[in-house]
N, C-alpha and C. Protein backbone atom coordinates (compact mmCIF):
# COMPACT_ATOMS: atom_id res chain seq x y z
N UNK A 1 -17.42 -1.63 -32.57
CA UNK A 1 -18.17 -2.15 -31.45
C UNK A 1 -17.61 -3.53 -31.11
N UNK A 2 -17.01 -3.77 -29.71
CA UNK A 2 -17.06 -5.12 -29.02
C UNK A 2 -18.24 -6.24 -29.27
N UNK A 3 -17.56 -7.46 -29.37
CA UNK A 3 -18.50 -8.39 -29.69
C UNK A 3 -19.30 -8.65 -27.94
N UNK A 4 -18.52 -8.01 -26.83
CA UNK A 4 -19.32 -7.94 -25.76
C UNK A 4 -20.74 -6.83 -25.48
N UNK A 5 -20.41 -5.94 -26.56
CA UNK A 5 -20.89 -4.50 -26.24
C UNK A 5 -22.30 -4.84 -27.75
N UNK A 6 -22.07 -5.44 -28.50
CA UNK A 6 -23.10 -5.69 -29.54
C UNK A 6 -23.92 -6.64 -28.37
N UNK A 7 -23.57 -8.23 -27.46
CA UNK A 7 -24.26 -9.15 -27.02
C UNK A 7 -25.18 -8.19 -25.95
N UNK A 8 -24.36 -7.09 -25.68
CA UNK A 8 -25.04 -6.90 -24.62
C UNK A 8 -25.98 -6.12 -24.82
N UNK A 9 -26.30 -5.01 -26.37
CA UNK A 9 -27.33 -4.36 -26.30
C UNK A 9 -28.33 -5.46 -27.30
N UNK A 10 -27.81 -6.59 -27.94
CA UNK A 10 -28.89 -7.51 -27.88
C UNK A 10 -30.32 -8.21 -26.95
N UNK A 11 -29.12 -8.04 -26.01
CA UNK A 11 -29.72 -8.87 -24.66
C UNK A 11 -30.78 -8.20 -23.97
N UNK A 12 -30.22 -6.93 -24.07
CA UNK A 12 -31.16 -5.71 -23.55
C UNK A 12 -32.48 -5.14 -24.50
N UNK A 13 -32.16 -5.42 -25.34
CA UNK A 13 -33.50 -5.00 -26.63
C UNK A 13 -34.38 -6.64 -26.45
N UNK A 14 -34.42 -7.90 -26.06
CA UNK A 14 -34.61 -8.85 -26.27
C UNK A 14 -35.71 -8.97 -24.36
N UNK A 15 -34.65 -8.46 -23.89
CA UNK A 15 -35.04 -8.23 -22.42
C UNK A 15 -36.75 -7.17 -22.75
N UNK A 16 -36.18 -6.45 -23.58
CA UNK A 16 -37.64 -5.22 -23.25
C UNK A 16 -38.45 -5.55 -24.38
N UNK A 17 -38.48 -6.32 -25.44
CA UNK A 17 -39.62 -7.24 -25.53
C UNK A 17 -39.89 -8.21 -25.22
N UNK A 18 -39.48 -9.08 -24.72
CA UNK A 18 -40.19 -9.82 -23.92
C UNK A 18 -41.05 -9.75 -22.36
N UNK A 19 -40.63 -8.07 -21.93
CA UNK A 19 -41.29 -7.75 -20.89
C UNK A 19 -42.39 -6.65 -21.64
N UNK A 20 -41.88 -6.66 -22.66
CA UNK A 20 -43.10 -5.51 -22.91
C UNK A 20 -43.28 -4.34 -22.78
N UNK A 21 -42.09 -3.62 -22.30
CA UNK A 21 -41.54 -2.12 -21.85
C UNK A 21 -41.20 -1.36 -23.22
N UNK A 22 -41.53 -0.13 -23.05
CA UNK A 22 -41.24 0.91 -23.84
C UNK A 22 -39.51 1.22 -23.65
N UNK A 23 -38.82 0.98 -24.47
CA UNK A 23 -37.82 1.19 -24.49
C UNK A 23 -36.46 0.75 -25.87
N UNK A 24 -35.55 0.96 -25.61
CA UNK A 24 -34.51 0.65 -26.69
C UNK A 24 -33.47 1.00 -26.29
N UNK A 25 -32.52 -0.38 -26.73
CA UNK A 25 -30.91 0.09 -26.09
C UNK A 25 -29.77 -0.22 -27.62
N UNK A 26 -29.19 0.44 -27.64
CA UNK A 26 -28.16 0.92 -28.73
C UNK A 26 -27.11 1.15 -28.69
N UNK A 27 -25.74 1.55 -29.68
CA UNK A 27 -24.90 2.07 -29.18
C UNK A 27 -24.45 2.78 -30.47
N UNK A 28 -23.84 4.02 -30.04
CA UNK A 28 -24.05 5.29 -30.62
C UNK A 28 -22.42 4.68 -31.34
N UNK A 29 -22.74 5.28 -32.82
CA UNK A 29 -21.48 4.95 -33.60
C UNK A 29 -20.19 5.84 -33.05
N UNK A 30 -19.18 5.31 -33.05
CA UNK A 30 -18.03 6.22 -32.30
C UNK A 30 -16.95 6.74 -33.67
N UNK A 31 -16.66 7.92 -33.28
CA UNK A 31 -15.83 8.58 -34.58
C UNK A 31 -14.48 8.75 -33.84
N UNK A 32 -13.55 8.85 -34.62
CA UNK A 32 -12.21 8.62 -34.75
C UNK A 32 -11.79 10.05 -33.80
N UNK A 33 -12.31 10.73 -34.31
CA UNK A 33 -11.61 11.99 -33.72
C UNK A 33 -12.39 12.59 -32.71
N UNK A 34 -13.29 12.06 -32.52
CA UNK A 34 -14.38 12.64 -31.08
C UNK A 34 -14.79 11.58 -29.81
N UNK A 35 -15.04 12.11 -28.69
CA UNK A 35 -15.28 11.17 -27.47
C UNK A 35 -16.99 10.49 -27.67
N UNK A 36 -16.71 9.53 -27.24
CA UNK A 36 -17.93 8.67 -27.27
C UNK A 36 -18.10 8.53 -25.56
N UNK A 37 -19.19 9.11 -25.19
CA UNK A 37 -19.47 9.08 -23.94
C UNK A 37 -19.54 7.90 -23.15
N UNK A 38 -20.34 6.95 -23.69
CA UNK A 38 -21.14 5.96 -23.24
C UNK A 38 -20.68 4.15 -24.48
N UNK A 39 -20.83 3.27 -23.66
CA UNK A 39 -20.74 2.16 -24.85
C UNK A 39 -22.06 1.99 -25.24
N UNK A 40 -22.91 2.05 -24.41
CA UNK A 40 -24.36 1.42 -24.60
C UNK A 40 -25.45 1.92 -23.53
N UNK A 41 -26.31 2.50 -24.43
CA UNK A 41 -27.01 3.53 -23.51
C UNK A 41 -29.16 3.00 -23.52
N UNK A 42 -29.23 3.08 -22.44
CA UNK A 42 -30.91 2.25 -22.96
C UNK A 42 -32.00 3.66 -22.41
N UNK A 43 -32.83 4.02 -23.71
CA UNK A 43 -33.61 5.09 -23.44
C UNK A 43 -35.15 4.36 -23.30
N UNK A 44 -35.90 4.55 -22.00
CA UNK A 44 -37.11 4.93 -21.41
C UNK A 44 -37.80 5.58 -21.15
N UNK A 45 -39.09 5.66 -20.63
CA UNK A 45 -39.42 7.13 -19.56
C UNK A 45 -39.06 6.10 -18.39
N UNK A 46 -39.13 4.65 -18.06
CA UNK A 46 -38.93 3.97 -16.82
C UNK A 46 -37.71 4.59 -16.40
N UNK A 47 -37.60 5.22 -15.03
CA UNK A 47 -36.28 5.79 -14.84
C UNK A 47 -35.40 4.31 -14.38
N UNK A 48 -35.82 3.25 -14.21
CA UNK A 48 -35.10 2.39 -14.08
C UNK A 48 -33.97 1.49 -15.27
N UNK A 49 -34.55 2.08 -16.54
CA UNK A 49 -34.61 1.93 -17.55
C UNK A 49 -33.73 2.68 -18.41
N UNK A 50 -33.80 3.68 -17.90
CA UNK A 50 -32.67 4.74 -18.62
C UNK A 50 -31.46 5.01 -18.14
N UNK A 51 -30.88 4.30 -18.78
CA UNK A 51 -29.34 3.82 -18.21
C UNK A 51 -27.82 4.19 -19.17
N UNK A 52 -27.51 4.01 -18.69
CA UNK A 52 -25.74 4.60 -19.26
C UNK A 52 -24.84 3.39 -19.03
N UNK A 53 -24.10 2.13 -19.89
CA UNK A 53 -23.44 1.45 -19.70
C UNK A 53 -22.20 1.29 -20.06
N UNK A 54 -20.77 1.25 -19.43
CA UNK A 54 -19.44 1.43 -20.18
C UNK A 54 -19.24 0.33 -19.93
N UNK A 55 -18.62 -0.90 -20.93
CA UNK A 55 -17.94 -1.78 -21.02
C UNK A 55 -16.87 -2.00 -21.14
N UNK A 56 -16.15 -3.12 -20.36
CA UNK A 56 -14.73 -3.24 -20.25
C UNK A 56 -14.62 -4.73 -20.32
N UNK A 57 -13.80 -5.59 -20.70
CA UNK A 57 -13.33 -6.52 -21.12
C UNK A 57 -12.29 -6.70 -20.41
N UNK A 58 -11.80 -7.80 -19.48
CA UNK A 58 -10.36 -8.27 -19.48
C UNK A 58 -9.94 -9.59 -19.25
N UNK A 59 -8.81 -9.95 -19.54
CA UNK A 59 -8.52 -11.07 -20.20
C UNK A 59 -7.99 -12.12 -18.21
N UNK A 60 -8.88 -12.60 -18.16
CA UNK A 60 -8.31 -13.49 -16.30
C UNK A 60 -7.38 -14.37 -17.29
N UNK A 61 -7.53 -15.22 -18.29
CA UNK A 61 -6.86 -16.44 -18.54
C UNK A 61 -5.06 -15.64 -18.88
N UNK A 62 -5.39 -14.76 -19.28
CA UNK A 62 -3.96 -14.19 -19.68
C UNK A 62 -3.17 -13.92 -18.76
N UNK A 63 -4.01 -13.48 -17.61
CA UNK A 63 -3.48 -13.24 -16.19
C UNK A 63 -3.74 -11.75 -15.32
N UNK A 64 -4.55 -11.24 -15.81
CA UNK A 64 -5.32 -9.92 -15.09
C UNK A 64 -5.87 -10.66 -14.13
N UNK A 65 -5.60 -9.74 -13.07
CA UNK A 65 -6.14 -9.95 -11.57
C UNK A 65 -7.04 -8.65 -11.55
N UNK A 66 -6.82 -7.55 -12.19
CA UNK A 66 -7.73 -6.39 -11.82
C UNK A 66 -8.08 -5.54 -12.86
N UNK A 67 -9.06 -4.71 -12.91
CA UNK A 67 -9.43 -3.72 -13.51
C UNK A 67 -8.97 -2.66 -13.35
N UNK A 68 -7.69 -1.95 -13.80
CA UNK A 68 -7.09 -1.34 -13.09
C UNK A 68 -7.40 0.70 -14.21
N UNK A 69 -7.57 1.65 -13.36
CA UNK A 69 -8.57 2.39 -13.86
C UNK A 69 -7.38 3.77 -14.67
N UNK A 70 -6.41 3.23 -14.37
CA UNK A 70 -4.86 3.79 -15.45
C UNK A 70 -5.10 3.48 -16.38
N UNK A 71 -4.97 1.96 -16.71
CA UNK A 71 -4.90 0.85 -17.50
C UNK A 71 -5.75 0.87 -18.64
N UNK A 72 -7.47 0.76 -18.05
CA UNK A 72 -8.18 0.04 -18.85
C UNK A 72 -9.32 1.30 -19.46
N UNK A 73 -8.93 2.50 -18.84
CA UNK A 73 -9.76 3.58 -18.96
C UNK A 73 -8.57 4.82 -19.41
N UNK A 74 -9.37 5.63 -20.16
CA UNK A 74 -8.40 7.14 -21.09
C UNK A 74 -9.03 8.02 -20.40
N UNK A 75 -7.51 9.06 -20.62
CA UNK A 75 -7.75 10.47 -20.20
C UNK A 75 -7.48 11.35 -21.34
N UNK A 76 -8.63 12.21 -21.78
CA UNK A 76 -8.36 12.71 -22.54
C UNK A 76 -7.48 13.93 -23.02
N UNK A 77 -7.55 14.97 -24.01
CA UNK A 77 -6.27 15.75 -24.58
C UNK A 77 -6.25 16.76 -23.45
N UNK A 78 -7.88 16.81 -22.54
CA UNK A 78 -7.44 18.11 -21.86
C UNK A 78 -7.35 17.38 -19.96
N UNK A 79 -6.90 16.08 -20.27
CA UNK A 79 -6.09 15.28 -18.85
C UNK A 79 -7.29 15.33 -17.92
N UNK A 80 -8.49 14.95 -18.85
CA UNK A 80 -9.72 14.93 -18.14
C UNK A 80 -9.89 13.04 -18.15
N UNK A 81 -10.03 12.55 -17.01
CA UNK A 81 -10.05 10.80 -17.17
C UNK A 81 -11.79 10.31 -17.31
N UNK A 82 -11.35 9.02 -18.30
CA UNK A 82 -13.25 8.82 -18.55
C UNK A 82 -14.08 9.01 -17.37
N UNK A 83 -13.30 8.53 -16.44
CA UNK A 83 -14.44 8.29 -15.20
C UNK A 83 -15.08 9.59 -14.61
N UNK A 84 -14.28 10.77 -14.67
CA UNK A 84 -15.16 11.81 -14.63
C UNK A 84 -15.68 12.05 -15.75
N UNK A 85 -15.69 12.07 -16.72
CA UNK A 85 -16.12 12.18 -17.66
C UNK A 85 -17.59 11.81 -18.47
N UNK A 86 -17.47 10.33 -18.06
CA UNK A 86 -19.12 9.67 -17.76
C UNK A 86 -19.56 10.20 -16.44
N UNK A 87 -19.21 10.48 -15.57
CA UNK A 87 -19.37 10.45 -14.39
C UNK A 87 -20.45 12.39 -14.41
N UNK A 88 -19.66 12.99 -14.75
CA UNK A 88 -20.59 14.11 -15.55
C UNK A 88 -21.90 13.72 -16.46
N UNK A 89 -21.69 13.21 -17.43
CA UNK A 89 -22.59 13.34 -18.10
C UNK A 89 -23.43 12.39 -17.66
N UNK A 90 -23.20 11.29 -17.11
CA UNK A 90 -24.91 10.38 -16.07
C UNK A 90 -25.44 12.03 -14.98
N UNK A 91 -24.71 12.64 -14.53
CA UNK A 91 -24.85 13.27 -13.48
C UNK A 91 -25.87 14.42 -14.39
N UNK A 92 -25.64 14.94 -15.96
CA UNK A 92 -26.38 15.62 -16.45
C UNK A 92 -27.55 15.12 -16.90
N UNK A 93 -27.45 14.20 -17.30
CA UNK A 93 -28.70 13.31 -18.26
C UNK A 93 -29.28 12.81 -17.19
N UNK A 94 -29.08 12.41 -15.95
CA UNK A 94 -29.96 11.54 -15.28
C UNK A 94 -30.15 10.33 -14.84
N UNK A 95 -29.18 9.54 -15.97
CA UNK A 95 -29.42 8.48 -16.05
C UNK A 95 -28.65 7.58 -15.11
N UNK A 96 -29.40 6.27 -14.75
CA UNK A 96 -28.54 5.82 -14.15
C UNK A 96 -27.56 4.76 -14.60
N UNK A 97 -26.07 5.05 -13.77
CA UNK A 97 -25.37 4.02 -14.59
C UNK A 97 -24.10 3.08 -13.77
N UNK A 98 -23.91 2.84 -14.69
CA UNK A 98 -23.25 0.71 -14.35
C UNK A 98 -21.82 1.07 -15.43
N UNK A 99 -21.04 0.05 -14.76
CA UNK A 99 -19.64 -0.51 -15.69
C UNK A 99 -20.06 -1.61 -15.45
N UNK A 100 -20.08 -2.46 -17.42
CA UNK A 100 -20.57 -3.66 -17.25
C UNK A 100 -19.14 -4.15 -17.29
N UNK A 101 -18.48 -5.46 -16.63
CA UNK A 101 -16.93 -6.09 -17.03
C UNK A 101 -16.96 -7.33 -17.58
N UNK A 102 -16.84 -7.72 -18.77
CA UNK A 102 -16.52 -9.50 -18.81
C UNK A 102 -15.54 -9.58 -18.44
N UNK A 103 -15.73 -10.33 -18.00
CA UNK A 103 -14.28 -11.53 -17.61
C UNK A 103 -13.85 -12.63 -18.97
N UNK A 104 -12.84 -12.80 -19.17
CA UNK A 104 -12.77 -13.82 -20.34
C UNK A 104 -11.80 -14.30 -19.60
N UNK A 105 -12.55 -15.92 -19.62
CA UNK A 105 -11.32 -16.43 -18.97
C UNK A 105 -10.76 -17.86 -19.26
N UNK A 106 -10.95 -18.10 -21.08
CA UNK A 106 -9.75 -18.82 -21.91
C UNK A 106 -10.75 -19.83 -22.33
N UNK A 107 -10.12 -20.44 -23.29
CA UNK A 107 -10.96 -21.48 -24.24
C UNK A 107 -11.14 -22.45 -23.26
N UNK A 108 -12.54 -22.55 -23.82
CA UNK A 108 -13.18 -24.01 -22.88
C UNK A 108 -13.78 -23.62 -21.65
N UNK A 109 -13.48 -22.40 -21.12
CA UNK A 109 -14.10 -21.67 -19.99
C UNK A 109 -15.52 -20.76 -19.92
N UNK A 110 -15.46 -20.35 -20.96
CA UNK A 110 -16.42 -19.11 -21.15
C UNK A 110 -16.19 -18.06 -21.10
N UNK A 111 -17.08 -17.08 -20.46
CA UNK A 111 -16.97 -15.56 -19.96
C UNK A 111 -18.15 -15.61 -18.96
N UNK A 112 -17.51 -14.83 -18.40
CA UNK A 112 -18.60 -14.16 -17.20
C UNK A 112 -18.83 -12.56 -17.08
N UNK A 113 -19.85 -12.13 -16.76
CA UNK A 113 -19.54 -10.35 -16.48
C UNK A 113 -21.20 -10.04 -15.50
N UNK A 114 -20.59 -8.97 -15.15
CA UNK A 114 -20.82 -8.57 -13.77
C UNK A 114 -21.10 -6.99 -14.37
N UNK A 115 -22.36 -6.37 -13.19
CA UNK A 115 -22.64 -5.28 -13.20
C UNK A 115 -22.18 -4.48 -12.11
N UNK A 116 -21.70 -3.55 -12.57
CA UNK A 116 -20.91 -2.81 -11.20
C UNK A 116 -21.53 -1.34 -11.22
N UNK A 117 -22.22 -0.91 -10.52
CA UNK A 117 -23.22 0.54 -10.16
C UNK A 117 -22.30 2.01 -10.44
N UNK A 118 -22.37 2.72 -11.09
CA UNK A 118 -21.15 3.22 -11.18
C UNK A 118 -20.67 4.18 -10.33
N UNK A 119 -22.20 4.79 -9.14
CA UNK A 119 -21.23 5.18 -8.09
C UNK A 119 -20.11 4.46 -7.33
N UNK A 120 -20.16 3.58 -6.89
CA UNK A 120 -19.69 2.50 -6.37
C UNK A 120 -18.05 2.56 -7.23
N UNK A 121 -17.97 2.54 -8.54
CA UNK A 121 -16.93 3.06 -9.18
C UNK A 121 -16.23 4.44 -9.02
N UNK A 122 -17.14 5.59 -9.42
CA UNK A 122 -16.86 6.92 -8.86
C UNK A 122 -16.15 6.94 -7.47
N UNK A 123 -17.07 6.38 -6.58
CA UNK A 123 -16.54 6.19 -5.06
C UNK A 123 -14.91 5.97 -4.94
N UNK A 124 -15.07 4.70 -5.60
CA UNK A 124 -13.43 4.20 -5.37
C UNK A 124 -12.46 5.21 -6.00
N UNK A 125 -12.34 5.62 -7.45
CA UNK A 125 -11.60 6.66 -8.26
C UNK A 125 -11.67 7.93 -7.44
N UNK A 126 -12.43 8.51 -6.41
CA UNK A 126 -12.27 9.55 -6.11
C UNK A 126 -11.10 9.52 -4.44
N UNK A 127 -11.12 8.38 -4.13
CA UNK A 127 -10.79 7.94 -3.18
C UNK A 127 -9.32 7.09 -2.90
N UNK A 128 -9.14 7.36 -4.94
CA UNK A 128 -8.13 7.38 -5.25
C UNK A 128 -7.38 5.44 -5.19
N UNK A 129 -8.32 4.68 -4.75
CA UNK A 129 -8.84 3.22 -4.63
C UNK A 129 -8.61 3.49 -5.90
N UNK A 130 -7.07 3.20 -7.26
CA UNK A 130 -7.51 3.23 -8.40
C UNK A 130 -7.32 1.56 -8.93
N UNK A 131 -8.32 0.57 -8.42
CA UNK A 131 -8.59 -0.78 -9.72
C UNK A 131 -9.47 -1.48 -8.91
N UNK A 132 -10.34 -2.24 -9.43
CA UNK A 132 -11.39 -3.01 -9.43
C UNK A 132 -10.82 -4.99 -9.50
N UNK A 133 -10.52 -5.41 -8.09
CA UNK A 133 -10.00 -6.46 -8.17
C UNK A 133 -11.00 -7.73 -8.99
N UNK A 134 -10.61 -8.61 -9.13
CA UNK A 134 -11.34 -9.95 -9.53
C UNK A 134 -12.37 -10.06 -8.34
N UNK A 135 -11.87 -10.22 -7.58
CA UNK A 135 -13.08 -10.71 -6.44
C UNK A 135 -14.44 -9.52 -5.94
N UNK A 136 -13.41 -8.43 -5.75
CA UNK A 136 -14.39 -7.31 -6.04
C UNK A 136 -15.55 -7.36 -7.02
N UNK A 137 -15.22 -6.84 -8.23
CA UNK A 137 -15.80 -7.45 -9.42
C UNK A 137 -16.56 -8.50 -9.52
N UNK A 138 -16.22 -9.78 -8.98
CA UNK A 138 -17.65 -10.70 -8.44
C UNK A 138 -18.22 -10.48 -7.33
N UNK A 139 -18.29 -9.50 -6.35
CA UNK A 139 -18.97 -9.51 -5.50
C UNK A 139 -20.35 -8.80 -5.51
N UNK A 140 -20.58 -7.83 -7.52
CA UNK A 140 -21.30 -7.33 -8.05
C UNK A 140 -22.63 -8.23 -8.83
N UNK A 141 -23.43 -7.99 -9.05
CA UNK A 141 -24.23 -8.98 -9.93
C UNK A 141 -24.00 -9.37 -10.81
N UNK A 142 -23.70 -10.58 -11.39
CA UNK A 142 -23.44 -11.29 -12.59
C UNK A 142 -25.16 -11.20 -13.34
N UNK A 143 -24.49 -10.93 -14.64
CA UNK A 143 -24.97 -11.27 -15.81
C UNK A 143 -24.88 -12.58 -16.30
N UNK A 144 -25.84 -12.90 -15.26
CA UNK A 144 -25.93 -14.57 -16.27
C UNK A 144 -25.84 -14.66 -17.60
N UNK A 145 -25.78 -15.81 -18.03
CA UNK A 145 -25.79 -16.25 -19.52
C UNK A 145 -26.73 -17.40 -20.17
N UNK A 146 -26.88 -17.29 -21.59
CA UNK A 146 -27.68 -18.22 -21.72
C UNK A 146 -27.16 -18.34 -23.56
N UNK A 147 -26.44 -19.66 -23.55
CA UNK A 147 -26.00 -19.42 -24.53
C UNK A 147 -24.33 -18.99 -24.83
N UNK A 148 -24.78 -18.20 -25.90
CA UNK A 148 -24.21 -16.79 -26.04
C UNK A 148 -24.17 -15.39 -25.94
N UNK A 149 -25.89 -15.36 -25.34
CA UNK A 149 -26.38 -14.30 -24.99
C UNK A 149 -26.47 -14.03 -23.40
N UNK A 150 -26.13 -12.89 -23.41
CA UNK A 150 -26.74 -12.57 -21.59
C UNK A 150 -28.09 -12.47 -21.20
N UNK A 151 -28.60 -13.08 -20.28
CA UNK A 151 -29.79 -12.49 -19.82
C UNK A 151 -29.85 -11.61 -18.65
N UNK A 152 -29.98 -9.75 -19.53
CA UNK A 152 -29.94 -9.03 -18.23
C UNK A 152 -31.12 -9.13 -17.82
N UNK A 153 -31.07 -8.44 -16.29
CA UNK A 153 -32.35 -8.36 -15.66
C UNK A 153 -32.10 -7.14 -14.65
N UNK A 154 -32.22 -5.68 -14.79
CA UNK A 154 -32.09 -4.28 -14.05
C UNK A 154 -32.56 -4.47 -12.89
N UNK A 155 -33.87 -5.23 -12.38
CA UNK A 155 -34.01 -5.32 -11.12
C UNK A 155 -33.49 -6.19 -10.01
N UNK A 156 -32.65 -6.82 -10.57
CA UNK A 156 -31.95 -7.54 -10.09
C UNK A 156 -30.33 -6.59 -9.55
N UNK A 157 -30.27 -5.52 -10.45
CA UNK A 157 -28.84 -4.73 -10.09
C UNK A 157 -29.73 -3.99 -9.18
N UNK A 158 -31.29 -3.45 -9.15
CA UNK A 158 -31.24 -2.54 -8.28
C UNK A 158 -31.54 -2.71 -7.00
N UNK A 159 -32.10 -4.08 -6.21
CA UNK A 159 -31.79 -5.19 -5.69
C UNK A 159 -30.10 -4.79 -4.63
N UNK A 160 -29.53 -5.41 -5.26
CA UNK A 160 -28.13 -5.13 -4.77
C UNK A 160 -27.57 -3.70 -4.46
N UNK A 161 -27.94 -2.29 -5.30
CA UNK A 161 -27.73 -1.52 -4.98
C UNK A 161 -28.83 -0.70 -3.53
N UNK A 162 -30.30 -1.47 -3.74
CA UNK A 162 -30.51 -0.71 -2.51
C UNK A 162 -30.27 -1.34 -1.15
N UNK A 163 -29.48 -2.35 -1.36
CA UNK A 163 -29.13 -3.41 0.37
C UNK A 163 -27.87 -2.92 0.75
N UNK A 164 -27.03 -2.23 -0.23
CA UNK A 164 -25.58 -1.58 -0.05
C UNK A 164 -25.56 -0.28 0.62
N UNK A 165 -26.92 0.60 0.02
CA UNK A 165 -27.20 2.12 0.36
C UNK A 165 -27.98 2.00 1.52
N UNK A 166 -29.01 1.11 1.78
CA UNK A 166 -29.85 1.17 3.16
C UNK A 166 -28.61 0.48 4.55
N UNK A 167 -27.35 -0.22 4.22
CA UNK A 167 -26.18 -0.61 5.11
C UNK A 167 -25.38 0.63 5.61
């Protein structure tokens, strides 16, 4: 597990007690020789709540300009690529889901990361749009910070996703 992908189902278990919601977010141990669907998955009955999150990491200070979906995402043995892949299984389970991205961007700077809806992802990969620029990528909701910890907040992504879909 990423030290982004542990902060972040911290943040999210910390988030739903302090609101008081029935819920729990985790991440399912990954085995060597089998696909791990999801990085971090948060189970509810709130359908707002029950979510599917893949994390990605990339390095701006090193010099990534993009998220590029060759690159930073696998296709597996039978040349099936993650993004359909999650992209199925939110579509079976229900749930709704996000690519969370930090940004790391060099000592003395911090990190930043951003929630990106994952149709909005699907969209682009099918459309063959294959990478997710820097600016793009901030034009999504940031995951503030506090600390070292993030403070998510879901209604705040869903917010942004319904001013994009009612446009």
């Amino acid at each position: 597990m990423t030290d982004f992908e542990r902060v972040l189902v911290n943040s999210f278990n910390a988030y739903i007690e302090e609101n008081g919601v029935r819920a729990i977010s985790y991440r399912l141990k990954q085995h060597r020789f089998t696909s791990q669907f999801l990085d971090v998955l948060v189970d509810s009955l709130n359908p707002d709540l029950y979510l599917g999150i893949e994390c990605k990491s990339i390095s701006v200070d090193k010099g990534a300009k993009a998220l590029y979906f060759t690159q930073h995402f696998t296709v597996d043995k039978k040349g099936i690529h993650q993004i359909e892949r999650i992209s199925d299984y939110l579509n079976r389970s229900g749930r709704r889901g996000f690519l969370a991205v930090e940004l790391r961007l060099g000592a003395g700077h911090g990190r930043e990361a951003y929630m990106v809806p994952w149709k909005e992802l699907e969209k682009k990969y099918l459309t063959q749009n294959l990478k997710l620029t820097l600016q793009e990528i901030r034009s999504f909701p940031e995951i503030k910070r506090d600390g070292k910890d993030y403070m998510v907040n879901p209604r705040e992504w869903d917010r942004k996703e319904s001013r994009e879909e009612s446009s």
